[in-house]
Protein backbone atom coordinates (compact mmCIF):
# COMPACT_ATOMS: atom_id res chain seq x y z
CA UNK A 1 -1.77 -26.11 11.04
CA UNK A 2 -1.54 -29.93 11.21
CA UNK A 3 0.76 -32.24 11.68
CA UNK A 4 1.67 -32.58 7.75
CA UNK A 5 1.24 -28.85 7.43
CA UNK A 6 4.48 -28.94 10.40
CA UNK A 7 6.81 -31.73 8.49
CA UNK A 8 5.67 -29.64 5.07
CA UNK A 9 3.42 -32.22 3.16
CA UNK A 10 1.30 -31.99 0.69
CA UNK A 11 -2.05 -32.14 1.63
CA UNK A 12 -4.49 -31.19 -0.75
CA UNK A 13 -7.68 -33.01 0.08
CA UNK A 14 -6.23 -35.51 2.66
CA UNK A 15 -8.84 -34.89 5.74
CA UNK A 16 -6.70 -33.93 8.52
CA UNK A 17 -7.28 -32.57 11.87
CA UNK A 18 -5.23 -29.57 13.48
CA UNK A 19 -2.43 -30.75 15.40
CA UNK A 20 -2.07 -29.63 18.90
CA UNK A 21 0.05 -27.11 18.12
CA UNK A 22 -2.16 -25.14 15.05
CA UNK A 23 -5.56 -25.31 17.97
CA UNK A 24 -3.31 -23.39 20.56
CA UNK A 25 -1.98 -21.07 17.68
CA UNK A 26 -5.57 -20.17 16.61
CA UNK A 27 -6.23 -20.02 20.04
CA UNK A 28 -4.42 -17.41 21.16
CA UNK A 29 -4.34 -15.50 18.16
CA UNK A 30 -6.72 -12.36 17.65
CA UNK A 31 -9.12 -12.15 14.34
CA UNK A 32 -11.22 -9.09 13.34
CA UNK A 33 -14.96 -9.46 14.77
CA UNK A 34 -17.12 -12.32 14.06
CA UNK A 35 -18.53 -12.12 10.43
CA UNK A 36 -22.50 -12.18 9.36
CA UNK A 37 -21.33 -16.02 8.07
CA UNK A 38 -18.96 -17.92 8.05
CA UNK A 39 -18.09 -20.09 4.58
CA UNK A 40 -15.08 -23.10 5.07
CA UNK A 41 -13.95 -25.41 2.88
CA UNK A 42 -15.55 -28.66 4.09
CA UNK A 43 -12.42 -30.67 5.11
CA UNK A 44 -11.88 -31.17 8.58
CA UNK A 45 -9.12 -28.47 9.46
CA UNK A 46 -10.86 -25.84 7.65
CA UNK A 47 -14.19 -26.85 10.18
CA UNK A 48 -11.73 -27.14 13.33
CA UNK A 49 -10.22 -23.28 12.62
CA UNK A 50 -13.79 -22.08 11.69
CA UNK A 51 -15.00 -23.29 15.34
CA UNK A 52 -11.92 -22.09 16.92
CA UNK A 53 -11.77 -18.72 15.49
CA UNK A 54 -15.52 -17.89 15.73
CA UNK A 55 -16.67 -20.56 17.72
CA UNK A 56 -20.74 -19.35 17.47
CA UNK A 57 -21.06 -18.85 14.10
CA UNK A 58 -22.82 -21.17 12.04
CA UNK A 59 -20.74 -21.95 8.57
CA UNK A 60 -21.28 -23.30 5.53
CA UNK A 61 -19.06 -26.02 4.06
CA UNK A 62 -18.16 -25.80 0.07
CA UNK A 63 -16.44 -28.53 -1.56
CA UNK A 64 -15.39 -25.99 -3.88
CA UNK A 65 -13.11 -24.34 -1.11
CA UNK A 66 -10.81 -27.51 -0.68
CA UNK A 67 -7.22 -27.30 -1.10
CA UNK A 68 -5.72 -28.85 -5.10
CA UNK A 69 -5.90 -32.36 -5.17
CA UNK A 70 -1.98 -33.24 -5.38
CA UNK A 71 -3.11 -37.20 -6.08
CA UNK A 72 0.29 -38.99 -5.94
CA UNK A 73 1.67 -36.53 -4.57
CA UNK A 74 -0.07 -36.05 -1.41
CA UNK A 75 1.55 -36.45 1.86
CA UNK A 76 4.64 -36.78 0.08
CA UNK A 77 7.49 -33.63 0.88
CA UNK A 78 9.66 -31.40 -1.53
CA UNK A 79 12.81 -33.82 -0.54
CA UNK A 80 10.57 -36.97 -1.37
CA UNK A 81 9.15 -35.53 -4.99
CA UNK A 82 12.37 -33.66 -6.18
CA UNK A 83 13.66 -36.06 -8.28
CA UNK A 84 10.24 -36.60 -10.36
CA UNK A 85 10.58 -35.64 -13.33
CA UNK A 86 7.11 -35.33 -13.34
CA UNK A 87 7.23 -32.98 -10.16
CA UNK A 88 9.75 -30.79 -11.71
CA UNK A 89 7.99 -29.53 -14.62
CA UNK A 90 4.92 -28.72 -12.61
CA UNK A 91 6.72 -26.49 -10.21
CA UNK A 92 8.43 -24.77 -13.54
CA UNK A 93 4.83 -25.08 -14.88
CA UNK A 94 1.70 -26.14 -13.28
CA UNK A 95 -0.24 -24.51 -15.82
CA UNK A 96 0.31 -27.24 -18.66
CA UNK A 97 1.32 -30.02 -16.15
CA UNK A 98 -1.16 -31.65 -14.02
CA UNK A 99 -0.79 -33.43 -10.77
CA UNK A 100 -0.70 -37.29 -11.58
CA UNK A 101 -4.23 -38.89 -10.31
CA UNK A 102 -4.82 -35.50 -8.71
CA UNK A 103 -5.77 -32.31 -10.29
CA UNK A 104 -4.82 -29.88 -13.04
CA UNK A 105 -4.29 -26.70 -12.09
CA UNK A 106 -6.74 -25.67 -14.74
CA UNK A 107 -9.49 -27.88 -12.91
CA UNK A 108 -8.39 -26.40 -9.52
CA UNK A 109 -8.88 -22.85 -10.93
CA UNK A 110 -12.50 -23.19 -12.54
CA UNK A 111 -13.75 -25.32 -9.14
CA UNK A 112 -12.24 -22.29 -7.05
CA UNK A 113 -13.93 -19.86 -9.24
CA UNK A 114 -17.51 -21.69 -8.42
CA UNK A 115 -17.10 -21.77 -5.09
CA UNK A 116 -16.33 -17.98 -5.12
CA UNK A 117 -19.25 -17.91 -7.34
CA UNK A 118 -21.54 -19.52 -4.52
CA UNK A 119 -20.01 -17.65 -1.82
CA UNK A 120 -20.90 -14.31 -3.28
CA UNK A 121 -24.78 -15.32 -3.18
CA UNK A 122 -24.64 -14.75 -0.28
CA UNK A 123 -24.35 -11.36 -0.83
CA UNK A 124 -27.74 -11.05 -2.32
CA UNK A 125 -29.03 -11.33 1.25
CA UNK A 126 -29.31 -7.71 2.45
CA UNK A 127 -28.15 -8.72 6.02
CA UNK A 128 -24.93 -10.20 5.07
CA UNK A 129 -22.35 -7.61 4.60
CA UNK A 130 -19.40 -9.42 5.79
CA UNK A 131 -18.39 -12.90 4.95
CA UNK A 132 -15.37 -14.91 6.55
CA UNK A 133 -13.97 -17.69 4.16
CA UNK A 134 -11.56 -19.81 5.82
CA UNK A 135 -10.04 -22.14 3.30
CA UNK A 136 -6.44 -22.90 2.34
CA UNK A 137 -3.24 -21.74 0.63
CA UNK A 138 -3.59 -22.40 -2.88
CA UNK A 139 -7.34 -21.49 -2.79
CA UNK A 140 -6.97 -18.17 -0.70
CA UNK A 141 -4.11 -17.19 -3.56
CA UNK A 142 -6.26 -18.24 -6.25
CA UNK A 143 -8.89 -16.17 -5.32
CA UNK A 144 -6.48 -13.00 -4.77
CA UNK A 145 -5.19 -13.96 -7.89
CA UNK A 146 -8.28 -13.93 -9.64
CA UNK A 147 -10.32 -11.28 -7.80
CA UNK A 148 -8.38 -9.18 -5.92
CA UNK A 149 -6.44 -6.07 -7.25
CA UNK A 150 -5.33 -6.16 -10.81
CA UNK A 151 -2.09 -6.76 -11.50
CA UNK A 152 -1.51 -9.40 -8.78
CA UNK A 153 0.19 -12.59 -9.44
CA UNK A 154 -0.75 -16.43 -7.90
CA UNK A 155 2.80 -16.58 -5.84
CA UNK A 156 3.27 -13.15 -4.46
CA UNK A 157 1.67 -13.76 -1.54
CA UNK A 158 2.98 -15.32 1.58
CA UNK A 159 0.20 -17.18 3.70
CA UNK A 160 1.11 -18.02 7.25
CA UNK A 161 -1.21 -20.40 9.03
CA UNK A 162 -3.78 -18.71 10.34
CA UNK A 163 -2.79 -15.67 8.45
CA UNK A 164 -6.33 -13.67 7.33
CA UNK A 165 -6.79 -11.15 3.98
CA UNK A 166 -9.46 -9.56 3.42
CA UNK A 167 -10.99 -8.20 0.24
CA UNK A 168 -13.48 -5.14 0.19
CA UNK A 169 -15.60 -4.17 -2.29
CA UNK A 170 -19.03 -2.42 -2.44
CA UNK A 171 -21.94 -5.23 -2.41
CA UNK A 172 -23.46 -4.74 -5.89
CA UNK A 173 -19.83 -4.88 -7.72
CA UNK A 174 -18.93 -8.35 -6.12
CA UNK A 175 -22.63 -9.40 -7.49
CA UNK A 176 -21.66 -8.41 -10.67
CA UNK A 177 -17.84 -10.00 -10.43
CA UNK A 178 -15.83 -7.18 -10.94
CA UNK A 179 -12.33 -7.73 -8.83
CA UNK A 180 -12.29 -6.18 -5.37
CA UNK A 181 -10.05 -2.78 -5.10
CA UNK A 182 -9.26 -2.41 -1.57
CA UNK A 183 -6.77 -6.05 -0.13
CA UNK A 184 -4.96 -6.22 2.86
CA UNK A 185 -3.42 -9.45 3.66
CA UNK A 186 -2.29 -9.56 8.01
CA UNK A 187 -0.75 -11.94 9.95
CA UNK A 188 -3.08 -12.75 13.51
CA UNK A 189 -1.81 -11.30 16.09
CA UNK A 190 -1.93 -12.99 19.44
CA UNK A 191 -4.73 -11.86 21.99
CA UNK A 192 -3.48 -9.48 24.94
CA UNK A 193 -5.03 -12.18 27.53
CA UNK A 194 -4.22 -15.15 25.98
């Protein structure tokens, strides 16, 4: 979490770092065991919860993995945008609106879907069984959306910072892109020590 994250700001690919209070939420939260890689979205709180959570892994950044660009609308809150016009009919439809100087939510989908795309490379490497992404809201829905069980929608899911999902599928069927069968979406739950 940052500090806009905390006063509920939009901030799509605004670079900023995890407030004080996010680190010692991460910190004392518990995660399932440390991946065969790690993949983050390459802005700087995706980096700071990667180190946090599995602080020896090595990960690789993807543009790709970054949050929608909300352009003018970034760092701005729901109180400050309600009364756009502009920001109304995206919320009733952000499928045919798009973000002003930001991104459509068209755009946001297709660059999702190729970092997905890159991500399950990986996967062609016999020694990599279990992959980590740690990315952000929109994209983690997106990707649930898209490849997760059928019949899931973009908004029924409810990410918590530092919440974690994970998708299971055998190895050769995510090569070939078929949607993963098995999701469960958990909340962290804080370490017994600490």
């Amino acid at each position: 979490m940052t500090e806009a994250n905390r006063q509920k700001r939009y901030i799509g690919w605004t670079d900023e770092a995890l407030c004080e209070e996010g680190k010692k939420a991460l910190e004392k939260s518990h995660y399932p065991k440390a991946p065969d890689l790690v993949i983050a979205s390459d802005l700087q709180r995706a980096a700071e919860t990667a180190g946090i959570i599995y602080p020896k892994q090595k990960f690789v950044a993807l543009k790709e993995l970054r949050e929608m660009n909300f352009g003018d609308w970034e760092q701005k809150t729901y109180s400050e945008l309600k009364g756009d016009a502009r920001y109304q009919s995206w919320l009733r439809d952000m499928l045919h609106h798009e973000v002003p100087n930001g991104e459509s939510y068209p755009t946001f989908s297709e660059r999702v879907k190729r970092g997905w795309e890159k991500t399950v490379t990986y996967f062609f490497d016999e020694t990599i069984s279990h992959i980590a992404m740690i990315t952000h809201g929109g994209v983690i829905r997106e990707i649930l959306y898209r490849y997760g069980p059928e019949g899931s929608s973009y908004w029924q899911w409810r990410l918590d910072h530092g919440a974690y999902c994970s998708l299971t599928e055998k190895r050769t069927d995510v090569r070939r892109g078929k949607r993963c069968m098995l999701l469960s979406a958990e909340r962290s739950t804080e370490k017994e020590n600490g």
